[in-house]
Protein backbone atom coordinates (compact mmCIF):
# COMPACT_ATOMS: atom_id res chain seq x y z
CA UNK A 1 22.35 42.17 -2.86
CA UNK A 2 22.71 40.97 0.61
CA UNK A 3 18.86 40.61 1.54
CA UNK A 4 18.41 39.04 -2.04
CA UNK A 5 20.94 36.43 -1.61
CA UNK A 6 19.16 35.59 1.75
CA UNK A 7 15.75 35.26 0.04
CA UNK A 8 17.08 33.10 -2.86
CA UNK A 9 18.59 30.86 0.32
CA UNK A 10 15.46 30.73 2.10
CA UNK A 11 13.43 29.80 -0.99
CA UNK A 12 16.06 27.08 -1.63
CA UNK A 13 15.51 25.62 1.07
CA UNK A 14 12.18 25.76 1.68
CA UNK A 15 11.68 24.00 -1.89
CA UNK A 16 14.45 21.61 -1.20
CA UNK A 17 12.31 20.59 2.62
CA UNK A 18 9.05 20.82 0.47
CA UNK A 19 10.15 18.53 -1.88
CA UNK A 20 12.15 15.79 0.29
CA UNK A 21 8.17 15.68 2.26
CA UNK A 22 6.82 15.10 -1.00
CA UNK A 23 9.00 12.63 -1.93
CA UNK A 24 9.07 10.96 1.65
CA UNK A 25 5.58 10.69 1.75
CA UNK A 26 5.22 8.62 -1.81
CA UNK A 27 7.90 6.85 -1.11
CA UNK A 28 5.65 5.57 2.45
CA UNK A 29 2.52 5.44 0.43
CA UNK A 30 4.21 2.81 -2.38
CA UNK A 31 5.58 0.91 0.43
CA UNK A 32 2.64 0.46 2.08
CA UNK A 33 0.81 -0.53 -1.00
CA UNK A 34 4.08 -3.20 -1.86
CA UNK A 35 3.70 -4.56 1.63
CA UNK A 36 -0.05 -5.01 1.41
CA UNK A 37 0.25 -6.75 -1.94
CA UNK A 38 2.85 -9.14 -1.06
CA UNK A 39 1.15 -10.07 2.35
CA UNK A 40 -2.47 -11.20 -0.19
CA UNK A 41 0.07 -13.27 -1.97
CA UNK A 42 1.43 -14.62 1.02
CA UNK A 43 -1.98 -15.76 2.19
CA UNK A 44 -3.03 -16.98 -1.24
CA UNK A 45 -0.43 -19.21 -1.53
CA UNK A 46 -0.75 -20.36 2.03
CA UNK A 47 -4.32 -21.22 0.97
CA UNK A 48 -2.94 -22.81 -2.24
CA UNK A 49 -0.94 -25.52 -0.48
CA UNK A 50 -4.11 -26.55 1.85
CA UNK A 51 -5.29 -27.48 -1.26
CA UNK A 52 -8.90 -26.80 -0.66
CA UNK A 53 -11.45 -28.27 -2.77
CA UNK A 54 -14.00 -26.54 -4.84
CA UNK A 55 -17.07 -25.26 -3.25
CA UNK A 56 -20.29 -27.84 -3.56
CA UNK A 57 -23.64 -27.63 -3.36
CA UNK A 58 -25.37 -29.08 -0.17
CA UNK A 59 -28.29 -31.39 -1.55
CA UNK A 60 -31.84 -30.68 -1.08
CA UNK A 61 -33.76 -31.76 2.67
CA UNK A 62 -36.65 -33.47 2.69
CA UNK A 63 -39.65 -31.44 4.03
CA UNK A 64 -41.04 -32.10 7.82
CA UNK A 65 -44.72 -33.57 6.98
């Protein structure tokens, strides 16, 4: 009874620690991800207000004769 108890205890715990490492390392992983995102919106709107204009074609150079 004794040396059961002390097995459910150790499983307990090793789920519970298994589980917070899982959770932990999702919870970095999304964060990450949320940081990244909101940094490419920071730098598309930065890009936004130098309103740059719309990408044109160089016109054709004469040959060298």
């Amino acid at each position: 009874s004794e040396v059961k108890s002390q097995i459910i205890g150790t499983f307990v715990s090793f789920f519970g620690t298994s589980l917070g490492v899982l959770l932990l390392k999702h919870s970095d992983d999304l964060s990450k991800t949320l940081q990244h995102s909101i940094s490419a919106m920071t730098v598309t709107k930065k890009a936004n207000k130098l309103e740059l204009s719309e990408p044109v074609v160089p016109c054709k150079r004469k040959r060298p004769v």
